[in-house]
Protein backbone atom coordinates (compact mmCIF):
# COMPACT_ATOMS: atom_id res chain seq x y z
CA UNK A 1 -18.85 -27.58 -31.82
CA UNK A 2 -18.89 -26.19 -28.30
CA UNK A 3 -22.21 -25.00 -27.07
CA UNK A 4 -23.15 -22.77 -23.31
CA UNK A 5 -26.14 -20.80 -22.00
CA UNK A 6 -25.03 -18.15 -20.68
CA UNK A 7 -27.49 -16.99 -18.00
CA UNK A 8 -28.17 -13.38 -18.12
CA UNK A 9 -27.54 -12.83 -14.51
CA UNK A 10 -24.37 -10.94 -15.19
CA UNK A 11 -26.37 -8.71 -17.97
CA UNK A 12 -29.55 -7.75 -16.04
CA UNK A 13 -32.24 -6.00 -18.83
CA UNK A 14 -32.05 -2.03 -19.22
CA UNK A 15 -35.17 -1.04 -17.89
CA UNK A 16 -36.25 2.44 -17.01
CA UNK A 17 -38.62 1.14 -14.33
CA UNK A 18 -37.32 0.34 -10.72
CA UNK A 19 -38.93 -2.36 -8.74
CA UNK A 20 -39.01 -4.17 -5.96
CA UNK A 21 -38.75 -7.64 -3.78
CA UNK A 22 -39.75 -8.24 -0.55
CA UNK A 23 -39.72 -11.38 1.45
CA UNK A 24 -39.29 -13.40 4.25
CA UNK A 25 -36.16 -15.08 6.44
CA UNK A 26 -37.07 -18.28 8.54
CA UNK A 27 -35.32 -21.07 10.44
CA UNK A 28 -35.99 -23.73 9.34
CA UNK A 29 -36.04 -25.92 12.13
CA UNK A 30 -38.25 -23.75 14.66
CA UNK A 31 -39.74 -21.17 12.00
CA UNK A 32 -38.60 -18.41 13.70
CA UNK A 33 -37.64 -15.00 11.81
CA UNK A 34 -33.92 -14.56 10.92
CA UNK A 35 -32.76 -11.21 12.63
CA UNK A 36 -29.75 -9.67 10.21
CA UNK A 37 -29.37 -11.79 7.52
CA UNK A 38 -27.83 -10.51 3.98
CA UNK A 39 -30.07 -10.00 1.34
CA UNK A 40 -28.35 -9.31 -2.23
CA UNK A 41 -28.80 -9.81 -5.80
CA UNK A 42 -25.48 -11.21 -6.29
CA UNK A 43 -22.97 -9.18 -8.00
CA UNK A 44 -24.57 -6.20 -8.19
CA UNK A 45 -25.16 -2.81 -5.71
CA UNK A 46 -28.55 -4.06 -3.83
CA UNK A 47 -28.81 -5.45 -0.86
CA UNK A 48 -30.12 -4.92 2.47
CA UNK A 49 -30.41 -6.87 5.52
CA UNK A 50 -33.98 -8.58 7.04
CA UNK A 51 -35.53 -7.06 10.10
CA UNK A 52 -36.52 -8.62 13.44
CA UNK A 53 -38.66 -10.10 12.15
CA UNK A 54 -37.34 -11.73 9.71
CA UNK A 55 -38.89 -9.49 6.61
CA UNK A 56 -36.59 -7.84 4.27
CA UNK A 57 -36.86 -5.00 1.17
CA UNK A 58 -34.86 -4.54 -1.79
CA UNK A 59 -35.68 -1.30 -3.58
CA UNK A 60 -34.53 0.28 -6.85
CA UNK A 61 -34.22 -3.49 -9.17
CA UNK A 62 -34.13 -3.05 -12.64
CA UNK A 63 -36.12 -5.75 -14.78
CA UNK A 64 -34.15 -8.94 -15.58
CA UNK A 65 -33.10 -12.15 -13.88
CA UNK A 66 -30.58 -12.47 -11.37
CA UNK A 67 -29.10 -14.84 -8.35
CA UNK A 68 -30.79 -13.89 -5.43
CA UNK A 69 -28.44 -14.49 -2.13
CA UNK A 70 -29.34 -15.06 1.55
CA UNK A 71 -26.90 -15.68 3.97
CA UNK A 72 -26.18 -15.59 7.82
CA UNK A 73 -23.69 -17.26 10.27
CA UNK A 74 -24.45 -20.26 11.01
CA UNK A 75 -26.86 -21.02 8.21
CA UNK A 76 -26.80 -22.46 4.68
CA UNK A 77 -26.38 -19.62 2.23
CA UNK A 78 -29.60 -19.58 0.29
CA UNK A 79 -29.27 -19.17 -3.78
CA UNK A 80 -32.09 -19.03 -6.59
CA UNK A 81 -32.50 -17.58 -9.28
CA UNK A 82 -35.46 -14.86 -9.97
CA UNK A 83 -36.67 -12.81 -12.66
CA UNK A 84 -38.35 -9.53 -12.34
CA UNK A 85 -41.01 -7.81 -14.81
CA UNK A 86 -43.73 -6.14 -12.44
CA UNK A 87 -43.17 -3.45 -10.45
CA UNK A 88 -43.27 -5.60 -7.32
CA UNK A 89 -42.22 -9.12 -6.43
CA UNK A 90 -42.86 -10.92 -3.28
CA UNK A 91 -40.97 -14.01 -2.74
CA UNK A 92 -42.01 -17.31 -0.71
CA UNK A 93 -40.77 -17.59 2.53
CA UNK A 94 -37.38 -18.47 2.42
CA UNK A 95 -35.92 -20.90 5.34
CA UNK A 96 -32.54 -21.27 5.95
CA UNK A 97 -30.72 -24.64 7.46
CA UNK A 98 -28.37 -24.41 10.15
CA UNK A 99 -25.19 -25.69 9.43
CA UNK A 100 -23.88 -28.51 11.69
CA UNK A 101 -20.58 -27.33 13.39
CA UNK A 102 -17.65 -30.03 13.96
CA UNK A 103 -15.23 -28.00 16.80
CA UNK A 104 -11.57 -29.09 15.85
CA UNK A 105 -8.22 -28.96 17.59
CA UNK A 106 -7.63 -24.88 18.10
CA UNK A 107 -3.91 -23.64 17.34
CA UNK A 108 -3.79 -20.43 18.86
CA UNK A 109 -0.05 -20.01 17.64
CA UNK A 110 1.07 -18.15 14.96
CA UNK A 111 1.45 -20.28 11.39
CA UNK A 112 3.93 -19.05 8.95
CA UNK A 113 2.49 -21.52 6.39
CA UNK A 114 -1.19 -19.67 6.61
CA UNK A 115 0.75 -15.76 6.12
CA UNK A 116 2.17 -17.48 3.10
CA UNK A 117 -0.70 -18.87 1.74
CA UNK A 118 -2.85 -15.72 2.12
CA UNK A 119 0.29 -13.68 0.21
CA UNK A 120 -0.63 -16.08 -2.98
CA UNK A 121 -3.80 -16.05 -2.25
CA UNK A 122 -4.05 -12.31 -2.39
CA UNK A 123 -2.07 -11.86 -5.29
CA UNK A 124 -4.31 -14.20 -7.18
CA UNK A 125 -7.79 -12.97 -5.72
CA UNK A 126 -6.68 -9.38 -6.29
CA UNK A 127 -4.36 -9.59 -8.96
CA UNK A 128 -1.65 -8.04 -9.38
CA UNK A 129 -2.48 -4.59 -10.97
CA UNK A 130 -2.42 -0.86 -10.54
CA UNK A 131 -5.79 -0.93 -8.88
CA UNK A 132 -4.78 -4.69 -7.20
CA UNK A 133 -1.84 -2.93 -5.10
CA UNK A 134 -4.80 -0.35 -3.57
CA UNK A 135 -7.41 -3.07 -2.57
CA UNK A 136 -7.22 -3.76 0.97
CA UNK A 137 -8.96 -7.19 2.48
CA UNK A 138 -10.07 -6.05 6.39
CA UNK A 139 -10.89 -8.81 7.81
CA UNK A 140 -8.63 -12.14 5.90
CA UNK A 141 -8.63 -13.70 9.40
CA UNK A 142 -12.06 -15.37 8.29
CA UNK A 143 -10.20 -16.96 5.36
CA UNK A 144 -10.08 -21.05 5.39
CA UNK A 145 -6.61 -21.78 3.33
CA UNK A 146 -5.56 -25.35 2.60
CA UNK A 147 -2.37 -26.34 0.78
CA UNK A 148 -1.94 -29.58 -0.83
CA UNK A 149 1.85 -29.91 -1.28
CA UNK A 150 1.39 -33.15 -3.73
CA UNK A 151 -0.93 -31.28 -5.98
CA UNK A 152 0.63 -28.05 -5.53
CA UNK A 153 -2.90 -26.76 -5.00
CA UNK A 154 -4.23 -23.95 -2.81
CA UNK A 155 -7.56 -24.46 -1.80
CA UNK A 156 -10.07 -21.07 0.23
CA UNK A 157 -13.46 -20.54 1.69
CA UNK A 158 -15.02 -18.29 3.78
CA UNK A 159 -18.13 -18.92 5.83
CA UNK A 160 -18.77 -14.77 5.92
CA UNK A 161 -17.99 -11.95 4.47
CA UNK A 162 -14.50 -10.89 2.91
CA UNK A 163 -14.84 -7.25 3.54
CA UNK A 164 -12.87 -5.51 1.02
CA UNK A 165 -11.59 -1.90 0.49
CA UNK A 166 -11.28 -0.95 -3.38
CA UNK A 167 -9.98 2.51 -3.04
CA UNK A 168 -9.08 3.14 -6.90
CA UNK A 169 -13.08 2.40 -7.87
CA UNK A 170 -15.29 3.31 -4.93
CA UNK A 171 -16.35 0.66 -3.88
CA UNK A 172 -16.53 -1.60 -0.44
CA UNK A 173 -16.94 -5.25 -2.13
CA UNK A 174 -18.62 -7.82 0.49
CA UNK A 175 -17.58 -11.21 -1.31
CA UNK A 176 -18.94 -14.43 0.25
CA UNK A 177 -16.63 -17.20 -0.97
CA UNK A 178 -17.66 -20.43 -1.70
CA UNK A 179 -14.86 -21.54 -4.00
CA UNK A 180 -11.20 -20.92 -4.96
CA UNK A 181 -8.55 -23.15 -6.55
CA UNK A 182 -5.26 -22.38 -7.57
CA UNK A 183 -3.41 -25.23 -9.06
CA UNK A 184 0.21 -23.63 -8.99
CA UNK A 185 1.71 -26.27 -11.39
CA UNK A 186 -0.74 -25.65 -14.58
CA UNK A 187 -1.06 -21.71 -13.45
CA UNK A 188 -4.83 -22.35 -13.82
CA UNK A 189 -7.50 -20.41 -11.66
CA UNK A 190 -10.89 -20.76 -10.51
CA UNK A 191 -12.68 -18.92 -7.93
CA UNK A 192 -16.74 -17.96 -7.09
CA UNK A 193 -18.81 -16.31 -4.61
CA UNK A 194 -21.13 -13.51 -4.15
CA UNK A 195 -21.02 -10.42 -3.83
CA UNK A 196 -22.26 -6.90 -2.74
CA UNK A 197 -20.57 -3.71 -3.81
CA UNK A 198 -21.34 -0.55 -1.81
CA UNK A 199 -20.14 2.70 -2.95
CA UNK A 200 -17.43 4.09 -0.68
CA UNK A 201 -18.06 8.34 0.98
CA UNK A 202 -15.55 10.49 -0.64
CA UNK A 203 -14.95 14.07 -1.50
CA UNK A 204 -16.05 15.76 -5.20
CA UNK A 205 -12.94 14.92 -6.42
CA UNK A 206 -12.50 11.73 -5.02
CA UNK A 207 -15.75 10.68 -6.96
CA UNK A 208 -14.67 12.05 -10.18
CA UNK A 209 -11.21 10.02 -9.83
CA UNK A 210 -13.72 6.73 -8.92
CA UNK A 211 -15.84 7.67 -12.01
CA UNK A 212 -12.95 7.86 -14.69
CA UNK A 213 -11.50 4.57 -13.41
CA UNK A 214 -14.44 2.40 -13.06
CA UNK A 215 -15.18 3.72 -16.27
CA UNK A 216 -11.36 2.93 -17.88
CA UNK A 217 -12.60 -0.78 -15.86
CA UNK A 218 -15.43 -1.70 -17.77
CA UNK A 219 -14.16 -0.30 -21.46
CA UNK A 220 -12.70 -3.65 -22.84
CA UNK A 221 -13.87 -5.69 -19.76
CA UNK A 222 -15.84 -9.06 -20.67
CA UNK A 223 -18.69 -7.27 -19.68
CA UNK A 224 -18.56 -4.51 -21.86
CA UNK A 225 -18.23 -7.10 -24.35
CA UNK A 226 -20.87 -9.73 -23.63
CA UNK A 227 -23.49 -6.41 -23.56
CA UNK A 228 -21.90 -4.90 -27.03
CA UNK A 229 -22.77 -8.31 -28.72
CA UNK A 230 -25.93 -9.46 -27.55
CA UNK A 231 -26.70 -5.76 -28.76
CA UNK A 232 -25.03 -6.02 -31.77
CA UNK A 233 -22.53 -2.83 -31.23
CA UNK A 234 -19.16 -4.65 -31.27
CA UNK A 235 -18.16 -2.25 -34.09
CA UNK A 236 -19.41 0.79 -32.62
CA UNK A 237 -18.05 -0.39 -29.16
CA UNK A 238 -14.63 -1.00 -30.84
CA UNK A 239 -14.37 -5.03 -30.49
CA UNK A 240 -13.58 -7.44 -33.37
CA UNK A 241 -13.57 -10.96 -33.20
CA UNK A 242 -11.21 -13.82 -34.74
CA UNK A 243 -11.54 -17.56 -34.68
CA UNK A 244 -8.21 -18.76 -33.55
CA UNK A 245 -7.45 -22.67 -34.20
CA UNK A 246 -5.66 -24.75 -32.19
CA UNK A 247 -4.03 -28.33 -32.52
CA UNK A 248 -4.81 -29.68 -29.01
CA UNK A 249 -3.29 -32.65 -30.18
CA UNK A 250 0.73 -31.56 -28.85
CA UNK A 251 0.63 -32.12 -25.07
CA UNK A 252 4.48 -30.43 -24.61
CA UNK A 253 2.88 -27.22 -23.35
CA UNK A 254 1.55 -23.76 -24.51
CA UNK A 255 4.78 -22.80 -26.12
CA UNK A 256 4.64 -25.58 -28.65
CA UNK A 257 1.09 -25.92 -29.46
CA UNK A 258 0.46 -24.86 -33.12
CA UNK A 259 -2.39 -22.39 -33.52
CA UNK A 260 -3.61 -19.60 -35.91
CA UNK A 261 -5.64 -17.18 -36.59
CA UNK A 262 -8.53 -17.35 -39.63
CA UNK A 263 -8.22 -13.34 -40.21
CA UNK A 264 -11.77 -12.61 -41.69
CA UNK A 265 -13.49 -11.26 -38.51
CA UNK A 266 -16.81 -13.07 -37.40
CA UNK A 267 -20.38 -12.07 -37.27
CA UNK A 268 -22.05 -11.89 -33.82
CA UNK A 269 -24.76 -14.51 -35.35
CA UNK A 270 -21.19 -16.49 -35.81
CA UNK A 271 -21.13 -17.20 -31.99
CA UNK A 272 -24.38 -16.20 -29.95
CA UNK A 273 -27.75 -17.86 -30.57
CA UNK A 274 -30.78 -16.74 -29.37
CA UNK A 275 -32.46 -19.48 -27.11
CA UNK A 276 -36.32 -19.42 -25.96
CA UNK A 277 -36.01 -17.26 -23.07
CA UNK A 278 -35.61 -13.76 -23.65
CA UNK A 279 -32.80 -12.95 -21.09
CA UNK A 280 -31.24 -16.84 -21.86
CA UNK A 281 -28.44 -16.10 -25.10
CA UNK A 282 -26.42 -18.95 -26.28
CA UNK A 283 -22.81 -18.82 -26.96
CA UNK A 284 -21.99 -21.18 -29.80
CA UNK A 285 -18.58 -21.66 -31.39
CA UNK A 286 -15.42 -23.58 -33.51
CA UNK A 287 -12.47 -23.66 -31.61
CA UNK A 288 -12.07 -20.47 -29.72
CA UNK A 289 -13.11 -17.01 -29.94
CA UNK A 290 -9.94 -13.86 -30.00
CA UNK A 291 -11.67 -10.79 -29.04
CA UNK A 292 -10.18 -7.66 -29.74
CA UNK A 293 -10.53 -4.77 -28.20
CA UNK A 294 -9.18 -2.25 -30.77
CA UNK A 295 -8.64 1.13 -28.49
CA UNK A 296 -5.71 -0.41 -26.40
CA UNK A 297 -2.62 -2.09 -27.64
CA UNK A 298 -1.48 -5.37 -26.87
CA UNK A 299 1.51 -5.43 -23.86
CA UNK A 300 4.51 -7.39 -25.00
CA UNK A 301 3.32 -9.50 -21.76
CA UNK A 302 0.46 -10.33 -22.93
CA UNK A 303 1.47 -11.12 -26.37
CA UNK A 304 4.42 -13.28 -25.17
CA UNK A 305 1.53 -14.82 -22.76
CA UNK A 306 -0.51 -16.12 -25.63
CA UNK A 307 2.33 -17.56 -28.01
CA UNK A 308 0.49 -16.49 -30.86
CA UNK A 309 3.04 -15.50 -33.93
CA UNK A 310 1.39 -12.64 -36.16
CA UNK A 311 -0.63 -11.35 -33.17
CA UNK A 312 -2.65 -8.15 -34.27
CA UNK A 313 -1.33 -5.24 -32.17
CA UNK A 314 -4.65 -4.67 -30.04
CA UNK A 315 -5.38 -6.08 -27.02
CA UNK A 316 -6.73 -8.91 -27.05
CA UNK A 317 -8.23 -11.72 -24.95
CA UNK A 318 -9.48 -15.31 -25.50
CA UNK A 319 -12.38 -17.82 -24.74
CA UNK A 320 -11.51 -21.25 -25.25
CA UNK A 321 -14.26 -22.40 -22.85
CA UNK A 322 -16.86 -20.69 -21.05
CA UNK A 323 -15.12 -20.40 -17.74
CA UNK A 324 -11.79 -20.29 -19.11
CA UNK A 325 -10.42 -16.69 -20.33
CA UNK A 326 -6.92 -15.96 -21.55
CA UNK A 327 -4.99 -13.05 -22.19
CA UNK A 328 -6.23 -9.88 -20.53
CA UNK A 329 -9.07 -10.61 -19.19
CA UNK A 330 -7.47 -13.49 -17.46
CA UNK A 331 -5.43 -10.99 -15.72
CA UNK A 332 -8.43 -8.95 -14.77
CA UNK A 333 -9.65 -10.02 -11.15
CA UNK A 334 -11.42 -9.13 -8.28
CA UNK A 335 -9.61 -5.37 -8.42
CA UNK A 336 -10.81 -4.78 -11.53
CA UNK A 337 -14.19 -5.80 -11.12
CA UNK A 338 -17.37 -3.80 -11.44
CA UNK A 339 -20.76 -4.51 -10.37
CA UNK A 340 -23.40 -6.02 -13.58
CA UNK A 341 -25.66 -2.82 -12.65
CA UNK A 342 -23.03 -0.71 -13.64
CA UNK A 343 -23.99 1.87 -16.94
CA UNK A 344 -21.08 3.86 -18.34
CA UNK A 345 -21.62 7.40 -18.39
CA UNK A 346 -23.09 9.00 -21.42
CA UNK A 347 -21.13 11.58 -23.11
């Protein structure tokens, strides 16, 4: 039986009420204010930047828990997590650290080994979608990239903003990353960070292009998911989910691993559990989950992809841990991504 809390940060509560947190940016060595530091709740549209003296605002916060985020050059980046019911929060003076620098050996000439790096690194941030081929990074210059040739592993950090131009959604993405591995041999992906999105100026029609395809984003999108189950709407939202076994016990590779699908669909009390805090949801399941989402087809890609004979046609996506997605969604990536605080339209 596998068993994750999934923390609610990515699924802030609908609220009708807007509120807001205010607080305080120190060093922490002399106690004096922070000028300019970023101030966001991560993965989501608010943020702001502290004063002079150190103070900052964040207005318009829906109730619910989220990752609060303070960074500046030169500092540790600040996380925590904090919940908000009243109409106004203020938070404890926060201090940052400065980081210690260690100056290495400058190479001021051009690397041919870094512009290849950053090409698979972009592809994999990015992806390699529609909406991928129109996201521009401004400033990669910033990036860190190490390549470990024995483990076939590309390694990336950034110690400030990626700036980052999504010109198919709207939106100018600030994404401070703290992790990204690409281990080339296994095809397996992991990267984390956080970050701000900040809707881009365009004309009427610009907007209305941005609206249709954030909204063709989200429809399918773990998100949409995650919020159509823990509201029990999978049905309504057009999702169905399978348990699909699998005999880990063949270690020749994906293509020879036996698995199948158990075709009566399962209940959302099959897989999420409540737990003891209301915006803390358990996801609790056999084997591993094949979600469905039963508007869209399944590409011959992505069938082929998941070596599953008897696929149903839809697309389909699955969770066979709780940072590990296959199918579409694993193809989904930075390009495609929307922030939590995004609400579809209503009709």
């Amino acid at each position: 039986m596998r068993f994750w809390l999934l923390f609610f940060l990515l699924l802030p509560l609908s609220s009708i009420a807007q509120h807001k947190i205010s607080g305080r940016v120190l060093n922490a060595i002399d106690n004096k204010p922070i000028n300019n530091a970023s101030v966001l709740l991560n993965n989501t549209t608010i943020g702001t930047a502290s004063s002079a003296d150190g103070t900052f605002t964040l207005q318009n916060v829906k109730g619910g828990k989220y990752e609060l985020i303070i960074s500046s050059v030169g500092y540790e980046t600040y996380m925590s997590s904090v919940f908000i019911e009243n109409n106004y929060a203020e938070l404890k003076t926060v201090k940052l650290l400065p980081k210690s620098i260690v100056l290495s050996e400058v190479n001021v000439r051009p690397d041919a080994d870094w512009f290849a790096r950053y090409d698979v690194f972009k592809r994999e941030f990015l992806g390699s979608s529609k909406l991928a081929s129109k996201c521009k990074i401004l400033n990669p210059e910033i990036l860190n990239l190490e390549y470990s040739k024995n483990k076939h592993v590309l390694k990336a950090t950034t110690d400030d903003f990626l700036i980052i131009e999504n010109s198919e959604l709207g939106y100018r993405i600030k994404y401070l990353l703290q992790e990204f591995n690409f281990d080339q041999s296994h095809r397996m992906l992991f990267y984390g960070g956080s970050t701000l999105f900040e809707d881009m100026k365009g004309t009427p029609s610009q907007k209305k292009k941005w609206k249709k395809n954030r909204l063709k984003a989200y429809l399918g999108s773990q998100v949409h998911f995650l919020r159509s189950a823990i509201g029990n709407r999978l049905a309504d939202e057009n999702f169905e989910v399978l348990r699909l076994v699998r005999d880990t016990s063949n270690r020749k590779g994906i293509f020879s691993r036996i698995q199948y699908l158990v075709k009566q669909p399962l209940q959302v009390t099959d897989y999420i559990k409540h737990t003891d805090q209301r915006t803390l949801f358990a996801l609790q399941f056999k084997d591993c989950l094949y979600v469905m989402y039963k508007k869209r087809r399944n590409t011959e890609a992505n069938a082929f992809a998941m070596n599953l004979k008897e696929a149903p046609k839809h697309e389909a996506s699955i969770d066979p841990h709780s940072v590990i997605n296959e199918g579409i969604w694993a193809t989904q990536r930075v390009a495609e991504l929307l922030p939590v605080n995004y609400e579809p339209p209503i009709d």
